[in-house]
Protein backbone atom coordinates (compact mmCIF):
# COMPACT_ATOMS: atom_id res chain seq x y z
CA UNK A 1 7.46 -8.20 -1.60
CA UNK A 2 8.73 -11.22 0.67
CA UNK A 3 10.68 -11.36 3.99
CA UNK A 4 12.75 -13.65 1.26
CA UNK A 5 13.11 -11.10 -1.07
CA UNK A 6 14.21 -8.41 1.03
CA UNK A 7 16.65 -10.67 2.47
CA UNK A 8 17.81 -11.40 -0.43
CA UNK A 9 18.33 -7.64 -2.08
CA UNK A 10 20.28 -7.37 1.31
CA UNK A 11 22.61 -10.04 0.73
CA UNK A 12 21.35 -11.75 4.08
CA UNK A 13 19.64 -15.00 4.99
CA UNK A 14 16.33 -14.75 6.30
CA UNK A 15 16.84 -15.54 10.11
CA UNK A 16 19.98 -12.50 9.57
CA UNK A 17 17.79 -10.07 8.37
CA UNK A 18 14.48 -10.51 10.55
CA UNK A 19 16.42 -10.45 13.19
CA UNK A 20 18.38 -7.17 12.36
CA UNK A 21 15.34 -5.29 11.18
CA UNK A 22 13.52 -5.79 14.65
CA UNK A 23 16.70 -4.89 16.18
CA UNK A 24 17.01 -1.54 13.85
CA UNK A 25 12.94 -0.57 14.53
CA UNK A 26 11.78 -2.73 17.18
CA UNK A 27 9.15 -3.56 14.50
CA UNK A 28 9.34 -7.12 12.61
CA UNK A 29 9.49 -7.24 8.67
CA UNK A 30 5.97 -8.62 8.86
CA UNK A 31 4.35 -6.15 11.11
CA UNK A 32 6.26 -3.40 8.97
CA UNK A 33 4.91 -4.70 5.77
CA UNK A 34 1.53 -5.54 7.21
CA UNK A 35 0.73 -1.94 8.35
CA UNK A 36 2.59 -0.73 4.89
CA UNK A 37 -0.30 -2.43 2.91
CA UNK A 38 -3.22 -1.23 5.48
CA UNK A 39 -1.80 2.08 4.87
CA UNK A 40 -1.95 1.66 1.03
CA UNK A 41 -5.87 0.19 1.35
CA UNK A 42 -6.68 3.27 3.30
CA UNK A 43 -5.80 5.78 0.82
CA UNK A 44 -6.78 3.63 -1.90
CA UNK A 45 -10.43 3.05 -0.02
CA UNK A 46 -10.40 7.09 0.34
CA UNK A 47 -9.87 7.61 -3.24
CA UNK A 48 -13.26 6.03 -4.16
CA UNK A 49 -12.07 2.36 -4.46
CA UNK A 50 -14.34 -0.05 -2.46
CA UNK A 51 -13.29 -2.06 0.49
CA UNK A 52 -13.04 -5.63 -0.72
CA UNK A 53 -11.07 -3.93 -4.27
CA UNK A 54 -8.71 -2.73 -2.07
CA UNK A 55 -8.10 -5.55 0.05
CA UNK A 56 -7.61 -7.58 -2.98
CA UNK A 57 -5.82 -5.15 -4.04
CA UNK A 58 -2.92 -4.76 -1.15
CA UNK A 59 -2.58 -8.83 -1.21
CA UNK A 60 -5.13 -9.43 1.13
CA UNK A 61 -7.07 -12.63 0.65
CA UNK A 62 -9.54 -12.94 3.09
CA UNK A 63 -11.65 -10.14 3.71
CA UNK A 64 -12.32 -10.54 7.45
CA UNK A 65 -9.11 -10.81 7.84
CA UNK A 66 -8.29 -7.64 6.43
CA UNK A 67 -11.23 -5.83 8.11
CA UNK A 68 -10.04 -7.46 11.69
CA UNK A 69 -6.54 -6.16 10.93
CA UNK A 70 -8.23 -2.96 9.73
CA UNK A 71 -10.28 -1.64 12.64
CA UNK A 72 -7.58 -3.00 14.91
CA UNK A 73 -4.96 -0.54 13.47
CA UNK A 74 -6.99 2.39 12.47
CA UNK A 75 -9.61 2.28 15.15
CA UNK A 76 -12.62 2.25 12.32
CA UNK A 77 -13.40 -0.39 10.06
CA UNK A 78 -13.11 0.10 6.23
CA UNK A 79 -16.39 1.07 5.19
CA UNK A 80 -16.28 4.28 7.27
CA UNK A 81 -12.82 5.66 6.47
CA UNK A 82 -14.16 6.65 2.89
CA UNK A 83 -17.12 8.63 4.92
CA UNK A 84 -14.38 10.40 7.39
């Protein structure tokens, strides 16, 4: 889902919305939905699906990118979280 799309379902231009969702969480929309689809490749990674699947998987189209963001987050890059 898109910052546009939320924005949208809210009845709210972009700039309006971005702008009231860091002010309601102190998190931006893309930080939010960022960590919401790290959180989704974990689990999916722990139920037996491999790294690069589930990066595809959560929209993420460059691998390193997604194992930077990854081991930044979660302290422990991909391929170990199905180990731990």
């Amino acid at each position: 889902m898109s910052v546009d799309e939320l924005a949208a379902m809210c009845y709210l231009s972009r700039y309006h919305f971005m702008r009231l969702f860091k002010q309601q969480t102190g998190c931006t929309v893309h930080n939010y939905i960022r960590q919401k689809r790290l959180v989704l490749a974990a689990r999916l990674i722990r139920e037996g699906m491999s790294a690069s699947s589930a990066a595809a998987e959560c929209g993420f189209t460059d691998y390193s990118a997604f194992h930077r963001a990854f081991s930044q987050t979660f302290g422990i890059s991909p391929g170990k979280i199905k180990s731990s």
